[in-house]
C-alpha atoms as a PDB file:
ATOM      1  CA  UNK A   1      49.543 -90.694 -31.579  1.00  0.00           C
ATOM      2  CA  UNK A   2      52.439 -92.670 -29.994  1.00  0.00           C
ATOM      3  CA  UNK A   3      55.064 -89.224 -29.770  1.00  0.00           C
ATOM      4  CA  UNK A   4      52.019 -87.605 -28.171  1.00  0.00           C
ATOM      5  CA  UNK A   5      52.175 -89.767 -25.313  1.00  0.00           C
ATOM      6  CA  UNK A   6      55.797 -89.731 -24.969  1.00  0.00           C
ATOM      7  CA  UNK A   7      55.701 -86.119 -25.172  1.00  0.00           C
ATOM      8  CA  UNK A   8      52.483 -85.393 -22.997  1.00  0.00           C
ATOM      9  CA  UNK A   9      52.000 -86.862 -19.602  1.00  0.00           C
ATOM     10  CA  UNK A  10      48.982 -87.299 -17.852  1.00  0.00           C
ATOM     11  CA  UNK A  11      48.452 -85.544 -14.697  1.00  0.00           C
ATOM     12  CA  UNK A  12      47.117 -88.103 -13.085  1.00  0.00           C
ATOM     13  CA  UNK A  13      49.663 -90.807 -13.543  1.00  0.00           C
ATOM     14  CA  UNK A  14      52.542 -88.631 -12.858  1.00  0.00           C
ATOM     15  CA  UNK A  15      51.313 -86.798  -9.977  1.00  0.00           C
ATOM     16  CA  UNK A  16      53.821 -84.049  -9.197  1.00  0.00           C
ATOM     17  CA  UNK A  17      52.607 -81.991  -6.008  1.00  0.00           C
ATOM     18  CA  UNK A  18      49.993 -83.973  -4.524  1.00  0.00           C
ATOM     19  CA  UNK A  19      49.185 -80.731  -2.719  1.00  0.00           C
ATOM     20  CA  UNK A  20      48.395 -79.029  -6.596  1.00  0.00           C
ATOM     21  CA  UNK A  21      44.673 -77.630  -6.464  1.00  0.00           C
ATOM     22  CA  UNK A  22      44.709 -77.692 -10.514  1.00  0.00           C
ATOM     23  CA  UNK A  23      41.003 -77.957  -9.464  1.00  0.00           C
ATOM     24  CA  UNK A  24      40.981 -74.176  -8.165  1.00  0.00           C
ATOM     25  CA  UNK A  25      43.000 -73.437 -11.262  1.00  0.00           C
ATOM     26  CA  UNK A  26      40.485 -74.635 -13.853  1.00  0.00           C
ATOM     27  CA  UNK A  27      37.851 -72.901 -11.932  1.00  0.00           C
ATOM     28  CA  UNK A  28      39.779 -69.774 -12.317  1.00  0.00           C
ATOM     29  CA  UNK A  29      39.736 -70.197 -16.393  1.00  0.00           C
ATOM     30  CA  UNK A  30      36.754 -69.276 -18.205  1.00  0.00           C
ATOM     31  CA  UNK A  31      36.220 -71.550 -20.362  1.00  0.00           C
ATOM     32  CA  UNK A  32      35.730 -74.109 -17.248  1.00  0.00           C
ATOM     33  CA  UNK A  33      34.424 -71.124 -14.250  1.00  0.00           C
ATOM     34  CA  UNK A  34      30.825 -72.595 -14.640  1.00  0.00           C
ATOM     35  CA  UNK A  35      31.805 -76.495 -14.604  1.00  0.00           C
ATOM     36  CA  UNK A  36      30.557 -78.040 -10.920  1.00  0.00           C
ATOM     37  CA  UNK A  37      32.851 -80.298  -9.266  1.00  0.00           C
ATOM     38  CA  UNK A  38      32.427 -83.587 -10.745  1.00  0.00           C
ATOM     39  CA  UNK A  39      32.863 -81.724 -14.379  1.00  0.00           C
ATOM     40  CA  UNK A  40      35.723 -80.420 -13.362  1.00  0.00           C
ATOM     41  CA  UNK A  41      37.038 -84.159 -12.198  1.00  0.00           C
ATOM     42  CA  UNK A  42      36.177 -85.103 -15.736  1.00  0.00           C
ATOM     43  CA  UNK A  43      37.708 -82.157 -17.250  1.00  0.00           C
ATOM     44  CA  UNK A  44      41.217 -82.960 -14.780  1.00  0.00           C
ATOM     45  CA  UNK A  45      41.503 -86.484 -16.653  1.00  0.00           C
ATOM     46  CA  UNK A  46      41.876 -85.109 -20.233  1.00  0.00           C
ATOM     47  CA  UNK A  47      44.668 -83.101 -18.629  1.00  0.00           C
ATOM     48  CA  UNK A  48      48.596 -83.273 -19.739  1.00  0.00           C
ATOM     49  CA  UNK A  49      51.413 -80.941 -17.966  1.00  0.00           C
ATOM     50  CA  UNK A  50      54.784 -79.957 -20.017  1.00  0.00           C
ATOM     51  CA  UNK A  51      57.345 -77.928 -19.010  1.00  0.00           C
ATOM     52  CA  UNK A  52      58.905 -76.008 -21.525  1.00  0.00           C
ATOM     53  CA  UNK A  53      62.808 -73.823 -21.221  1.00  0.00           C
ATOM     54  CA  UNK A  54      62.727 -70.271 -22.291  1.00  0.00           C
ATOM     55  CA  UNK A  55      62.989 -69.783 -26.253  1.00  0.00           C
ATOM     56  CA  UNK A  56      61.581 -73.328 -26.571  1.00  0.00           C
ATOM     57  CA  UNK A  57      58.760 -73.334 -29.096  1.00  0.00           C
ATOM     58  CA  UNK A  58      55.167 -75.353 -28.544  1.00  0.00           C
ATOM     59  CA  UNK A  59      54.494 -75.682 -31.467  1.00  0.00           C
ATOM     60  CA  UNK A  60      55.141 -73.880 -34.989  1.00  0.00           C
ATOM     61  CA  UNK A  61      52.921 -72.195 -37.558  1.00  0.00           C
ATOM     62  CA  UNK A  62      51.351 -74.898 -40.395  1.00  0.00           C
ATOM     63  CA  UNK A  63      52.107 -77.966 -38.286  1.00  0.00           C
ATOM     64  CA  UNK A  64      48.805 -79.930 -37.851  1.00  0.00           C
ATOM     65  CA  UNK A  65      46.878 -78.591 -34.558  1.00  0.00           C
ATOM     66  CA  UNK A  66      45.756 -81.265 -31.606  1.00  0.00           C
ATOM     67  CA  UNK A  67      44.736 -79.482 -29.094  1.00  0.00           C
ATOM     68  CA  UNK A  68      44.941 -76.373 -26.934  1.00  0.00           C
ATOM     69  CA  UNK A  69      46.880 -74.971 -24.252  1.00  0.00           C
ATOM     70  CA  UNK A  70      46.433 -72.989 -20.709  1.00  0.00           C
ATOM     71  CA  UNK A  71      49.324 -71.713 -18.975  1.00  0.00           C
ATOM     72  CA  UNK A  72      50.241 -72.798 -15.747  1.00  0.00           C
ATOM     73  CA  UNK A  73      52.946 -70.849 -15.298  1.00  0.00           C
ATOM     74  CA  UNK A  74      55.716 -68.374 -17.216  1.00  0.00           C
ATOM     75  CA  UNK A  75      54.929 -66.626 -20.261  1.00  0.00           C
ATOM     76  CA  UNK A  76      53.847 -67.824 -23.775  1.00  0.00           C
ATOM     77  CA  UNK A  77      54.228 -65.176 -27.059  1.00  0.00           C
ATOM     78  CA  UNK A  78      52.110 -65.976 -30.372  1.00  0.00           C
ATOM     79  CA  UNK A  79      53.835 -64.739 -33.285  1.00  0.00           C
ATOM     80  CA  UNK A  80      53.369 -65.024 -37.097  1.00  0.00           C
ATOM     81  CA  UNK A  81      56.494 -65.831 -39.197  1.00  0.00           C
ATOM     82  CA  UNK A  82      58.478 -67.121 -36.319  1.00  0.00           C
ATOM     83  CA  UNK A  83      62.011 -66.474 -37.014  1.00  0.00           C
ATOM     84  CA  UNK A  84      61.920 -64.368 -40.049  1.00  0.00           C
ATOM     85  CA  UNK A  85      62.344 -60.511 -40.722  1.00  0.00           C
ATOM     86  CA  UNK A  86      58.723 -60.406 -41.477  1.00  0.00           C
ATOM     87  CA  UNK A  87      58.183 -61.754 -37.909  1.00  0.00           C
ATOM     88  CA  UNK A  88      55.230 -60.571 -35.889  1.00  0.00           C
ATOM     89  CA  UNK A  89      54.381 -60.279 -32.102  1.00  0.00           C
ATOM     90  CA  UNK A  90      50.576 -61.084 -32.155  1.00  0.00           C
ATOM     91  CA  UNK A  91      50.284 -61.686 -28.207  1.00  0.00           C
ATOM     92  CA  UNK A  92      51.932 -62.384 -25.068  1.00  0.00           C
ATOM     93  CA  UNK A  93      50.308 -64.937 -22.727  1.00  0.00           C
ATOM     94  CA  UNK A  94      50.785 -65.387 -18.971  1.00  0.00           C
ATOM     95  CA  UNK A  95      48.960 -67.584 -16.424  1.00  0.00           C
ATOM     96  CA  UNK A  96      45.486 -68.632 -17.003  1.00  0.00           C
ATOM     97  CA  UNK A  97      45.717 -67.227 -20.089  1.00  0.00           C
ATOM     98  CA  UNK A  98      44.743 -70.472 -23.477  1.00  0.00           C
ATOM     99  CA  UNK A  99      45.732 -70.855 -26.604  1.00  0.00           C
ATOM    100  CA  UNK A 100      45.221 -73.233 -29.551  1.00  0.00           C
ATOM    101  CA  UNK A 101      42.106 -73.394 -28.727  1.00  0.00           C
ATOM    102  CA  UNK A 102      41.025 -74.146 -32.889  1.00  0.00           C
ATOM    103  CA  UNK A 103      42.153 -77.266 -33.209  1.00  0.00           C
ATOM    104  CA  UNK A 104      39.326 -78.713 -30.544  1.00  0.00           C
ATOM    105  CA  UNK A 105      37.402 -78.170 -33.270  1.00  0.00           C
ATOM    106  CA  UNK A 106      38.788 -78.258 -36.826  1.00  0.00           C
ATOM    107  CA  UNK A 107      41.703 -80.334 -38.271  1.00  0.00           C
ATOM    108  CA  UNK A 108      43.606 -77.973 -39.660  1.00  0.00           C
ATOM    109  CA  UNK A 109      47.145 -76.646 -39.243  1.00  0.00           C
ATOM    110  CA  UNK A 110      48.333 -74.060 -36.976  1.00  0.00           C
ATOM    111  CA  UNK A 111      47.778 -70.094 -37.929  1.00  0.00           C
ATOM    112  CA  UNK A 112      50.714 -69.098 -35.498  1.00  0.00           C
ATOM    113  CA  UNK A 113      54.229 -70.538 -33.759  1.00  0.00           C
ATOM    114  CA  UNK A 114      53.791 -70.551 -29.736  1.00  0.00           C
ATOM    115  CA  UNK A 115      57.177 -69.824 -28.134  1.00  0.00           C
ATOM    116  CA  UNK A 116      57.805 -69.928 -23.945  1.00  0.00           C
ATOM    117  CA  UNK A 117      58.897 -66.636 -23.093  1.00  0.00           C
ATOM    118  CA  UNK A 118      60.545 -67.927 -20.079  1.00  0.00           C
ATOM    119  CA  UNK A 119      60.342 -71.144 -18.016  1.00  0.00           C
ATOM    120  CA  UNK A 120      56.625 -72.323 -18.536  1.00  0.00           C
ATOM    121  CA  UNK A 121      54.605 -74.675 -17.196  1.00  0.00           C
ATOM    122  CA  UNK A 122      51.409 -75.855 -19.701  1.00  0.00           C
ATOM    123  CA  UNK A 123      48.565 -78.090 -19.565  1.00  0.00           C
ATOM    124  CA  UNK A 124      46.805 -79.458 -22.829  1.00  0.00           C
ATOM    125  CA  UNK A 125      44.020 -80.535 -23.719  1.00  0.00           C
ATOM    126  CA  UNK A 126      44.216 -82.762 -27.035  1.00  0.00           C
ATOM    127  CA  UNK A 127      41.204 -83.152 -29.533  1.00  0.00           C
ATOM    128  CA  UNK A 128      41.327 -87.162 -29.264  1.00  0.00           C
ATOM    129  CA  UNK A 129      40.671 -86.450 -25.600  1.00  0.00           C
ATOM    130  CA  UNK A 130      37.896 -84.230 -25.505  1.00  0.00           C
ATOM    131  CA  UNK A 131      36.117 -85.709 -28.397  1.00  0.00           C
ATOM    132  CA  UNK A 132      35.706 -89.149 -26.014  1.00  0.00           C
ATOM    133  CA  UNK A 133      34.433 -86.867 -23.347  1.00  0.00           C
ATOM    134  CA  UNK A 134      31.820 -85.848 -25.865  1.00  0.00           C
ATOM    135  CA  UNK A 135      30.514 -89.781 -26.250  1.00  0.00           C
ATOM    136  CA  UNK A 136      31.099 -90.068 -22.656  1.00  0.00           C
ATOM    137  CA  UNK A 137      29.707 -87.192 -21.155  1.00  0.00           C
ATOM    138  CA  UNK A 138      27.482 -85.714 -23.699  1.00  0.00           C
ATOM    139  CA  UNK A 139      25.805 -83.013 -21.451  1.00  0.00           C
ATOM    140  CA  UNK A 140      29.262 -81.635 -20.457  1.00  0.00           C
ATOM    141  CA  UNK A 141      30.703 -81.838 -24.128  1.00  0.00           C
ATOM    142  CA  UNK A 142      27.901 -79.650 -24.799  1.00  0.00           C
ATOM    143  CA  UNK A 143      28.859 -77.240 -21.752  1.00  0.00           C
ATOM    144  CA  UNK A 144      32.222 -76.859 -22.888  1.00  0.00           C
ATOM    145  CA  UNK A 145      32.145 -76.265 -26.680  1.00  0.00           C
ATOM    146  CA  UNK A 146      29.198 -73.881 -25.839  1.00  0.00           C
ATOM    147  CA  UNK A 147      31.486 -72.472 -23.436  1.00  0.00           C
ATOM    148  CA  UNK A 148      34.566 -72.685 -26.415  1.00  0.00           C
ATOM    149  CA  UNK A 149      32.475 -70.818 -29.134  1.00  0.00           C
ATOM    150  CA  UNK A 150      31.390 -68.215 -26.795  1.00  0.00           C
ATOM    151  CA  UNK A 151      34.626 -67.454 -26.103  1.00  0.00           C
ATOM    152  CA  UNK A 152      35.797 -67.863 -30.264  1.00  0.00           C
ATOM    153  CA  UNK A 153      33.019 -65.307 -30.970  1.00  0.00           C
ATOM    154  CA  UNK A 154      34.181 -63.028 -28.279  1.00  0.00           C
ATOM    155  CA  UNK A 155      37.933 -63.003 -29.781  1.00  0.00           C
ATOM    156  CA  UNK A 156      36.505 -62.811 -33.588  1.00  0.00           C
ATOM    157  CA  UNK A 157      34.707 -59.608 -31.980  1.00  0.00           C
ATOM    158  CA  UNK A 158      37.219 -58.108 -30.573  1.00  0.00           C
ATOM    159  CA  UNK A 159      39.331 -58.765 -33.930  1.00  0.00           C
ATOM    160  CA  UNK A 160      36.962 -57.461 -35.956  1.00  0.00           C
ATOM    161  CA  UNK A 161      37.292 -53.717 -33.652  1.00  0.00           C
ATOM    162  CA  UNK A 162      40.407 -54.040 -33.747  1.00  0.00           C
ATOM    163  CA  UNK A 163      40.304 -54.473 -37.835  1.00  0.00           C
ATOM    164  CA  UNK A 164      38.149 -51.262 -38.394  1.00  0.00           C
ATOM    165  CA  UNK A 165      40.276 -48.979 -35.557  1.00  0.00           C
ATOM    166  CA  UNK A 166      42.668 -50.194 -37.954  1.00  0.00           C
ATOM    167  CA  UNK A 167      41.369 -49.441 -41.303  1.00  0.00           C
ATOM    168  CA  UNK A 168      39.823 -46.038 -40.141  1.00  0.00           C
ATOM    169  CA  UNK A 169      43.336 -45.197 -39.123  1.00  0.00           C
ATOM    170  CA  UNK A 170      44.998 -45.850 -42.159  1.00  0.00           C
ATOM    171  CA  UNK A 171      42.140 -44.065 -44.058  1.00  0.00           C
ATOM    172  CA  UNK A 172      43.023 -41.215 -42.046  1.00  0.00           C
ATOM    173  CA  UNK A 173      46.440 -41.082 -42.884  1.00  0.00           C
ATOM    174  CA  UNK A 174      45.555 -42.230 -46.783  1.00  0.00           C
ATOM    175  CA  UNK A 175      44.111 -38.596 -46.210  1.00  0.00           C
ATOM    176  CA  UNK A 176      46.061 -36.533 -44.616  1.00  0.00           C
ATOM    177  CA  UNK A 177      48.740 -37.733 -47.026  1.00  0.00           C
ATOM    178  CA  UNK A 178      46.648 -36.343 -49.977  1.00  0.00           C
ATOM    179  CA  UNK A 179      45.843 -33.219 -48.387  1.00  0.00           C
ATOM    180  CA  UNK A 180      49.589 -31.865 -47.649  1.00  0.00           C
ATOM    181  CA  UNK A 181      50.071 -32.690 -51.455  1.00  0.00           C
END
């Protein structure tokens, strides 16, 4: 837990812009839009900012997960098979926009390798971190993984469309293959 420290700082104890509404910027992400003030004050002190250089990666696929990321700033891709010939694009991330979000609630390792596309800015939130907010603060733990599986069952959704555009296509061309046989 000691390299996450070192790695990670806290907001709040290395205030950067003291102007910085990351306030207004939580409010702005859905998985905190509904949070009231005071939530959100809760929410800021689980917060930890790193700057990453372009190319750098976040983290890679089948490393343990600790916690998710929202992007402050720059560009994030997700790819499978980072740096391989098999390598795949699986999406491109830009402000606002979270990732990681799994490992808040599972130990398990990483499905993908996160890569900044250019100078980013990211805040994380680590497992550790939210799971004391859950003793803490049980009424908002409950807000926010309500809020969290919402939004997991709105991406398996959209996965699952985007499986069976998919497979009807292929079927298609499984059969148009066999018909100019």
């Amino acid at each position: 837990m000691k390299k996450i420290d070192v790695i990670w700082g806290n907001i709040f104890k290395n205030k950067g812009d003291p102007n910085q509404d990351i306030r207004q910027f939580l409010k702005n992400i859905p998985l905190f839009a509904q949070l009231r003030k005071r939530e959100l004050r809760e929410i800021e002190h689980l917060l930890h900012q790193r700057q990453y250089k372009k190319d750098e990666v976040i983290f890679w696929q089948n490393e343990p997960g600790v916690g998710m990321y929202i992007v402050q700033s720059g560009e994030v891709g997700i790819f499978g098979d980072y740096n391989t010939p098999e390598q795949q694009s699986l999406a491109r991330l830009s402000q606002g926009d979270f990732f990681g979000e799994m490992a808040l609630l599972e130990d398990d390792n990483r499905s993908a390798t996160a890569v900044a596309l250019g100078d980013s800015k990211l805040i994380g939130i680590f497992h550790p971190d939210l799971f004391d907010l859950f003793e803490r603060k049980p009424e908002l733990g409950i807000k926010v993984l309500s809020k969290l599986a919402n939004m997991l069952a709105q991406r398996l959704r959209k996965t699952n469309l985007e499986l069976q555009q998919l497979t009807c296509v292929r079927r298609t061309q499984k059969k148009d293959k066999q018909a100019s046989r």
